[in-house]
C-alpha atoms as a PDB file:
ATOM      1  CA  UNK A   1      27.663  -0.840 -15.005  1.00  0.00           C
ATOM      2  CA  UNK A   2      28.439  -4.483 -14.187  1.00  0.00           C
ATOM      3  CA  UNK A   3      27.934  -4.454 -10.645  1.00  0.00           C
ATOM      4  CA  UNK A   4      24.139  -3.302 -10.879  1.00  0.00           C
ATOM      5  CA  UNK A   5      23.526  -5.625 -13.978  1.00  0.00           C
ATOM      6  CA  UNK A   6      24.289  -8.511 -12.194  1.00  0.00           C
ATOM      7  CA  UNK A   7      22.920  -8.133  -9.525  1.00  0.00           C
ATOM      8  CA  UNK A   8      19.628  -6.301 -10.264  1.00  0.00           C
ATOM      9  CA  UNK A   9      19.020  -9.004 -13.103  1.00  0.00           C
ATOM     10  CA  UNK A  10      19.034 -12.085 -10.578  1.00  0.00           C
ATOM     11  CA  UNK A  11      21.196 -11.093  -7.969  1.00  0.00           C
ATOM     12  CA  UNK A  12      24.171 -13.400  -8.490  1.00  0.00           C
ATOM     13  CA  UNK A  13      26.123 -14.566  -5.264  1.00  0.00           C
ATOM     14  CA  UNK A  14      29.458 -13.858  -4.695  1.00  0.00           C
ATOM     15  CA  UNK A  15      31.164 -17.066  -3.469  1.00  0.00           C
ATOM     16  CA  UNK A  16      33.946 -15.925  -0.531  1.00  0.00           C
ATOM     17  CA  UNK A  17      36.078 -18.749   1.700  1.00  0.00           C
ATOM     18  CA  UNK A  18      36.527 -16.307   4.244  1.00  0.00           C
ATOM     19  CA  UNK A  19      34.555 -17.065   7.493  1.00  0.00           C
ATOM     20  CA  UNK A  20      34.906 -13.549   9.043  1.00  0.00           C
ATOM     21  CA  UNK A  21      31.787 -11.275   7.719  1.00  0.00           C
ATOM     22  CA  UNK A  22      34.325  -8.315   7.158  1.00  0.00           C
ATOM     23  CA  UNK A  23      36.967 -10.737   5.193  1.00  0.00           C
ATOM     24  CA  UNK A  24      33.873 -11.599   3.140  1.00  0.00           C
ATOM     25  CA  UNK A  25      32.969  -8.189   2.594  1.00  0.00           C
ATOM     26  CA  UNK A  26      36.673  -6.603   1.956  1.00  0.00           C
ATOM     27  CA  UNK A  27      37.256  -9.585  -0.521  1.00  0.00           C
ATOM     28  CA  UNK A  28      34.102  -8.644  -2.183  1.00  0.00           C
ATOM     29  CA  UNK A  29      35.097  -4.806  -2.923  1.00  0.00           C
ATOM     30  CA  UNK A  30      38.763  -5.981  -4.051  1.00  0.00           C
ATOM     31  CA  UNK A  31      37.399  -8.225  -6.559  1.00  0.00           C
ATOM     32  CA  UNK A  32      34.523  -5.321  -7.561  1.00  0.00           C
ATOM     33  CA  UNK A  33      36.064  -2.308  -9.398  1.00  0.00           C
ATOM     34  CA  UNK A  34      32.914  -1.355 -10.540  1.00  0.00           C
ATOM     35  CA  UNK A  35      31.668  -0.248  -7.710  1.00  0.00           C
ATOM     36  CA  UNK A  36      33.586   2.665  -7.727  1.00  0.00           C
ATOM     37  CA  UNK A  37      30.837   5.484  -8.411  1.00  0.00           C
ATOM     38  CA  UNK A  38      29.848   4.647  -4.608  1.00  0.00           C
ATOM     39  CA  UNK A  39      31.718   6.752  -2.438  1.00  0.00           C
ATOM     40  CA  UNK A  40      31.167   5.637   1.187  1.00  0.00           C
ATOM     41  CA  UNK A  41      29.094   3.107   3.163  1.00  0.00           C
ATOM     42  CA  UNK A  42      27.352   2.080   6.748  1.00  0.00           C
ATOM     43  CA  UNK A  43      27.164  -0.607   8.195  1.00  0.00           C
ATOM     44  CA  UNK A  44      23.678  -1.545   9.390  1.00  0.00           C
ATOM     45  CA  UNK A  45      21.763  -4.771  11.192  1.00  0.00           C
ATOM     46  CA  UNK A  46      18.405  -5.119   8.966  1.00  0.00           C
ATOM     47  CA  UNK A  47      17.811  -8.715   9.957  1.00  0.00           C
ATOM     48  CA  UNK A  48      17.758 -10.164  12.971  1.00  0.00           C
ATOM     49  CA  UNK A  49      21.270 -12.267  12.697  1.00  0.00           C
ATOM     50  CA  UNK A  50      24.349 -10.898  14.410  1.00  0.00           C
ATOM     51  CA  UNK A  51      26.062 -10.406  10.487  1.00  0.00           C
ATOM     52  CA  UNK A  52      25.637  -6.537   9.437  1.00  0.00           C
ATOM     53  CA  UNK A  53      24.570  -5.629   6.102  1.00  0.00           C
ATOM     54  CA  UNK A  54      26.641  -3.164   4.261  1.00  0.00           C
ATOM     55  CA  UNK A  55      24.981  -0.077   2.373  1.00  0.00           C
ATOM     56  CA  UNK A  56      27.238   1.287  -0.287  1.00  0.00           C
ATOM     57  CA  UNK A  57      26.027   5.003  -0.907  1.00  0.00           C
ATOM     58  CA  UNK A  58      26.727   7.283  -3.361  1.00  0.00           C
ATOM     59  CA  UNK A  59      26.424   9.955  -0.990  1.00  0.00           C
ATOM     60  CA  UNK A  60      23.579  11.901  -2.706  1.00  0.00           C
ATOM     61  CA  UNK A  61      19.514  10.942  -2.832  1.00  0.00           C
ATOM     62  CA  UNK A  62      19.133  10.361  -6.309  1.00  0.00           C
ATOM     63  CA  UNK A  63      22.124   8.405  -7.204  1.00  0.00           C
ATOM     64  CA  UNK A  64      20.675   5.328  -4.990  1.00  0.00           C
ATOM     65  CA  UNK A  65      22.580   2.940  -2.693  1.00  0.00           C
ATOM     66  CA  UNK A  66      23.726  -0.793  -2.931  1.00  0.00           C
ATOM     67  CA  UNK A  67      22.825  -3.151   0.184  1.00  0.00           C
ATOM     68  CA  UNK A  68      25.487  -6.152   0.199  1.00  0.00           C
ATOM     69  CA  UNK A  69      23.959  -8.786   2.266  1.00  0.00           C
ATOM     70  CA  UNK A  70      26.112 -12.470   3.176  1.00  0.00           C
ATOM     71  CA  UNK A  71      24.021 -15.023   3.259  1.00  0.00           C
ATOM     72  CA  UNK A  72      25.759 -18.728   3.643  1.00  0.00           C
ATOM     73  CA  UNK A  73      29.089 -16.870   2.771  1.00  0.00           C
ATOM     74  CA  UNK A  74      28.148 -15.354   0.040  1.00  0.00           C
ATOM     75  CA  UNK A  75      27.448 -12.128  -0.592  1.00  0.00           C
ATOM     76  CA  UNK A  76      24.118 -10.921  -2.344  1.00  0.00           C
ATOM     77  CA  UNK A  77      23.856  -7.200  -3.828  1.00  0.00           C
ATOM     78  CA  UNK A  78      20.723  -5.374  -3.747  1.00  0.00           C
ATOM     79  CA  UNK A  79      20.226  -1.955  -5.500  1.00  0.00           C
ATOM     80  CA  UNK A  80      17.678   0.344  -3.746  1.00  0.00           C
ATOM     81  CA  UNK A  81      16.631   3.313  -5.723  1.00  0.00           C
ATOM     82  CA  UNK A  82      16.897   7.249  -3.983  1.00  0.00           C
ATOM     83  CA  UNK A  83      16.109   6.231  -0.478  1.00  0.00           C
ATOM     84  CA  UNK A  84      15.441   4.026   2.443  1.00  0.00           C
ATOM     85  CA  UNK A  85      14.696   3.181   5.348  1.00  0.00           C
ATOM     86  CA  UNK A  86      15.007   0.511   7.955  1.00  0.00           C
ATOM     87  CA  UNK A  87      13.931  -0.670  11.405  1.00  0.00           C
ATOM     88  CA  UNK A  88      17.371  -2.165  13.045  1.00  0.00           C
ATOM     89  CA  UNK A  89      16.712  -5.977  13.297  1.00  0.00           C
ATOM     90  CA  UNK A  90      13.013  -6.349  12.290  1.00  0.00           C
ATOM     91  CA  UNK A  91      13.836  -7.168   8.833  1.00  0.00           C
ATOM     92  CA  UNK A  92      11.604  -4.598   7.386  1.00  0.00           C
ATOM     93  CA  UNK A  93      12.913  -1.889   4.483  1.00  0.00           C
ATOM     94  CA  UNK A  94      10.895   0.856   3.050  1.00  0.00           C
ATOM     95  CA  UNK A  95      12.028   1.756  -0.304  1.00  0.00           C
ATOM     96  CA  UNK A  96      10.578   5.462  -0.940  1.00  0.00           C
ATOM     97  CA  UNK A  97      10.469   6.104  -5.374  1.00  0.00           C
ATOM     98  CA  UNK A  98       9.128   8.774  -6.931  1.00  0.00           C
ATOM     99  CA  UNK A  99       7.942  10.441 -10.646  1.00  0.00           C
ATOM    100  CA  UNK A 100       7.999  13.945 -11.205  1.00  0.00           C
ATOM    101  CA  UNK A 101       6.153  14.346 -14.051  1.00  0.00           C
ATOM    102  CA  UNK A 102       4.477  17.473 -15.992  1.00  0.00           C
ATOM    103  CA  UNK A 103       0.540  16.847 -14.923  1.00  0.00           C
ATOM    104  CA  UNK A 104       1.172  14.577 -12.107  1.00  0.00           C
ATOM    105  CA  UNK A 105       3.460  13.337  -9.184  1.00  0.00           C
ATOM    106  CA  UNK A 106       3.704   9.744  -8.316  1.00  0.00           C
ATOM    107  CA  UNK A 107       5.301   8.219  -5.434  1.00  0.00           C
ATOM    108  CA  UNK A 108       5.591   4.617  -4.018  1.00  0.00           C
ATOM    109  CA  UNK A 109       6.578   3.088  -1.146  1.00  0.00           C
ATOM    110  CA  UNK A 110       7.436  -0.925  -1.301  1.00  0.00           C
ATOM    111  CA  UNK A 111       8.107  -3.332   1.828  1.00  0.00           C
ATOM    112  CA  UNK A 112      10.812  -5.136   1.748  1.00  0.00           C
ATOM    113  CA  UNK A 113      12.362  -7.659   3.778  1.00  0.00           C
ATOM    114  CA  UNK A 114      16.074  -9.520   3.063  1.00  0.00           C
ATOM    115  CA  UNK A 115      15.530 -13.322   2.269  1.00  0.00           C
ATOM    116  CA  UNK A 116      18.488 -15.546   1.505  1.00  0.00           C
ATOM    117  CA  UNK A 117      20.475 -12.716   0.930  1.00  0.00           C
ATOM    118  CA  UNK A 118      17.866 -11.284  -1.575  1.00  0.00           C
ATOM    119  CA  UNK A 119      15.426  -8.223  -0.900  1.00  0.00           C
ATOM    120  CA  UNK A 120      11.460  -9.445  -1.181  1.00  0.00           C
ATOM    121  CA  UNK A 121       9.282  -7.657  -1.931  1.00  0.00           C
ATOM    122  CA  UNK A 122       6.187  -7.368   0.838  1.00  0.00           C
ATOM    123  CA  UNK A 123       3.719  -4.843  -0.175  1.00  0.00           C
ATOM    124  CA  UNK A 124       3.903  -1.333  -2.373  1.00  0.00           C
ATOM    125  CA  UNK A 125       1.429   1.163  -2.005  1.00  0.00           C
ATOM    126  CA  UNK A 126       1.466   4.186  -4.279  1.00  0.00           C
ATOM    127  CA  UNK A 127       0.464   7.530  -4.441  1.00  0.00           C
ATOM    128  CA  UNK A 128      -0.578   9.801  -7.378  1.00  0.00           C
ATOM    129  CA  UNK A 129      -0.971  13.583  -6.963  1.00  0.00           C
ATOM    130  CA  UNK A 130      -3.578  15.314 -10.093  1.00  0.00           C
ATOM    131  CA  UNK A 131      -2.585  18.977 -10.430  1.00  0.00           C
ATOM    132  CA  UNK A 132      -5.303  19.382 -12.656  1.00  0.00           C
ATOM    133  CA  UNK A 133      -8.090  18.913  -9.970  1.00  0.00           C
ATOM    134  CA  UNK A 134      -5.336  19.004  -6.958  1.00  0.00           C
ATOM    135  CA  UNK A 135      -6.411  15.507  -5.883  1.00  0.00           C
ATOM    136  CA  UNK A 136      -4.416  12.223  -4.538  1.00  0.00           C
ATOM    137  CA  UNK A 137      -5.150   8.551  -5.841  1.00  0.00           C
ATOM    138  CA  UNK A 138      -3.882   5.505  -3.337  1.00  0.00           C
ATOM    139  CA  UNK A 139      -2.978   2.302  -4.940  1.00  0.00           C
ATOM    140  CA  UNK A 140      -1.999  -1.089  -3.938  1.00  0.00           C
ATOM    141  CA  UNK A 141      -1.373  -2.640  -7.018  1.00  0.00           C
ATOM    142  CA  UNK A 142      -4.214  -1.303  -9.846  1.00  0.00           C
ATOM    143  CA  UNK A 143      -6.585  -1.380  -6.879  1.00  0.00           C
ATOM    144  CA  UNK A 144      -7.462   2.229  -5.663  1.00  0.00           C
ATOM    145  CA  UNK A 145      -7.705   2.558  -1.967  1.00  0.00           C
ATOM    146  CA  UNK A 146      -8.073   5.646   0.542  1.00  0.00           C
ATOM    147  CA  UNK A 147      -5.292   7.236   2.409  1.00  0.00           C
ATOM    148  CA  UNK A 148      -6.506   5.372   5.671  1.00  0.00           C
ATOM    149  CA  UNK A 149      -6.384   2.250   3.953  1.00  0.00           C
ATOM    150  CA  UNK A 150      -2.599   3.258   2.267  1.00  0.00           C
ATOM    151  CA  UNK A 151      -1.837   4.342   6.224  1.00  0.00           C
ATOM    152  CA  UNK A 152      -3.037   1.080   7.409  1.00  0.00           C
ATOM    153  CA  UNK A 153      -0.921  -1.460   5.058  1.00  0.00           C
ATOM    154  CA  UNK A 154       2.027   0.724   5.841  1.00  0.00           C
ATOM    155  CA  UNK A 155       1.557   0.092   9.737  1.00  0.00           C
ATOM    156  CA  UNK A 156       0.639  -3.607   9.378  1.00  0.00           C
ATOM    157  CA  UNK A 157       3.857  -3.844   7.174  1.00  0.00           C
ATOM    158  CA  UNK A 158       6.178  -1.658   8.426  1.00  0.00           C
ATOM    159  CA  UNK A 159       6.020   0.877  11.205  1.00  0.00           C
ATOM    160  CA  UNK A 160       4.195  -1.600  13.968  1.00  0.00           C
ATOM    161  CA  UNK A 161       8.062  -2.878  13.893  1.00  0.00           C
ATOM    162  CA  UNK A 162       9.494   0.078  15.633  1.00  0.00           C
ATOM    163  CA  UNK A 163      11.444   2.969  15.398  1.00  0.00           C
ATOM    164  CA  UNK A 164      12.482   3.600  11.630  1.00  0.00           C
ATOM    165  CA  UNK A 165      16.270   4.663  10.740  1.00  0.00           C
ATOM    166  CA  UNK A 166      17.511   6.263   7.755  1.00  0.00           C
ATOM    167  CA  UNK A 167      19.765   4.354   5.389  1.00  0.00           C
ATOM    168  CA  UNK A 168      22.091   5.441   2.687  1.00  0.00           C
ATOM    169  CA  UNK A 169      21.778   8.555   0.609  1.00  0.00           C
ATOM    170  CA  UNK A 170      19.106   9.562   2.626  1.00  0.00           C
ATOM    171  CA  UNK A 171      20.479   9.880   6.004  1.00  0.00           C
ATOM    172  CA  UNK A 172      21.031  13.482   5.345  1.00  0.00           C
ATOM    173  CA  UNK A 173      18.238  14.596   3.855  1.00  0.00           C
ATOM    174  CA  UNK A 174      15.702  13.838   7.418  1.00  0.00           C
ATOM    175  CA  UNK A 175      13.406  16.495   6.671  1.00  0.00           C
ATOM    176  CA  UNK A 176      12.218  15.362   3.039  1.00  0.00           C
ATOM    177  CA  UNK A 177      11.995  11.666   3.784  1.00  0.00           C
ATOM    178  CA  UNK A 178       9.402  12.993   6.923  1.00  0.00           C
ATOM    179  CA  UNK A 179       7.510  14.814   4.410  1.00  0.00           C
ATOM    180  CA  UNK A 180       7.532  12.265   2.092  1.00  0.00           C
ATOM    181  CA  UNK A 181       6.239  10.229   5.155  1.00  0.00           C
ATOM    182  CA  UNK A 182       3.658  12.629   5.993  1.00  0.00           C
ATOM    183  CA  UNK A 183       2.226  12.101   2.035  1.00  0.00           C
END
C-alpha cells in the first residue's frame, strides 16, 4: 500500500497551498486513492494548537488507524497499529500492541507525542505473560522492571495528563482497551 509505505518509512509531507486546515485535509484525500481500505474518520485535538488532527479508521481493532497531522501546511501521516488512545490537548498518545503467541502473550504500550507533524516516541513499557509458570515480566526496553515500576512510567508519561479518550478502531471496543489497561 503506498500510503503506509511512505509514510511509515519517513513520513513524507504532503505540500498543500490551501490555508484552511479542512482545504488541506480534503486536498490531501483527493490526491490519496490509496487510502481507500479506511472507511471513516474523527476528528480529534491531540496537541495543544487550535488545528485538529484527523484519524482515518478502518473501523475494526486490528486493521489499525492513520493519524494525518498539518504541520506548517503540510500534512504528515502517522500509522498507529490496533489501538489508541489520547488525552485531548496534552499531546500525549498511548499506542496499545500486542502478540498472541503459543507459550506466551506480549503486550506493549509506547508514549507518544506529535512533533512537527511526526509521532515521537516517549517511552514503551512491555508486558510478557509465561503460561508455563502463569507469570508476568515488565520491560522498559531489555531492562526488567516490576508492575509498580511499569504503573509508575505510565503515570509520569501519560495518565498524570488527564482524562484519556479513545481514538480510532478502538472507540468501540471500551471494555477490552480497560482490561488491557488493567494488565
Amino acid at each position: 500500500m503506498l500510503i503506509l509505505s511512505v509514510f511509515v518509512s519517513g513520513n513524507t509531507p504532503f505540500v498543500q497551498e490551501a490555508t484552511d486546515y479542512k482545504d488541506i485535509y480534503r486536498k490531501y484525500l483527493q490526491q490519496n486513492k490509496d487510502i481507500e481500505q479506511y472507511t471513516g474518520w474523527e476528528w480529534i485535538y491531540v496537541n495543544e494548537d487550535d488545528i485538529p488532527e484527523m484519524v482515518l479508521t478502518t473501523g475494526y481493532q486490528a486493521g489499525g488507524d492513520m493519524l494525518l497531522a498539518i504541520y506548517n501546511g503540510k500534512v504528515y501521516g502517522n500509522f498507529l497499529p490496533l489501538c489508541f488512545q489520547y488525552i485531548p490537548k496534552k499531546n500525549r498518545i498511548l499506542i496499545g500492541k500486542g502478540y498472541n503467541g503459543d507459550n506466551s502473550d506480549s503486550y506493549s504500550q509506547c508514549v507518544c507525542k506529535l512533533k512537527e507533524g511526526e509521532l515521537q516516541t516517549l517511552v514503551c513499557v512491555e508486558e510478557i505473560h509465561n503460561y508455563a509458570d502463569d507469570t508476568d515480566k515488565y520491560l522498559l526496553g531489555n531492562r526488567s522492571i516490576s508492575k509498580s515500576e511499569c504503573d509508575s512510567i505510565l503515570h509520569r508519561y501519560y495518565t498524570r495528563f488527564g482524562k484519556y479518550r479513545l481514538g480510532g478502531g478502538c472507540s468501540e471496543n471500551l471494555k477490552a482497551m480497560k482490561e488491557l489497561w488493567k494488565r
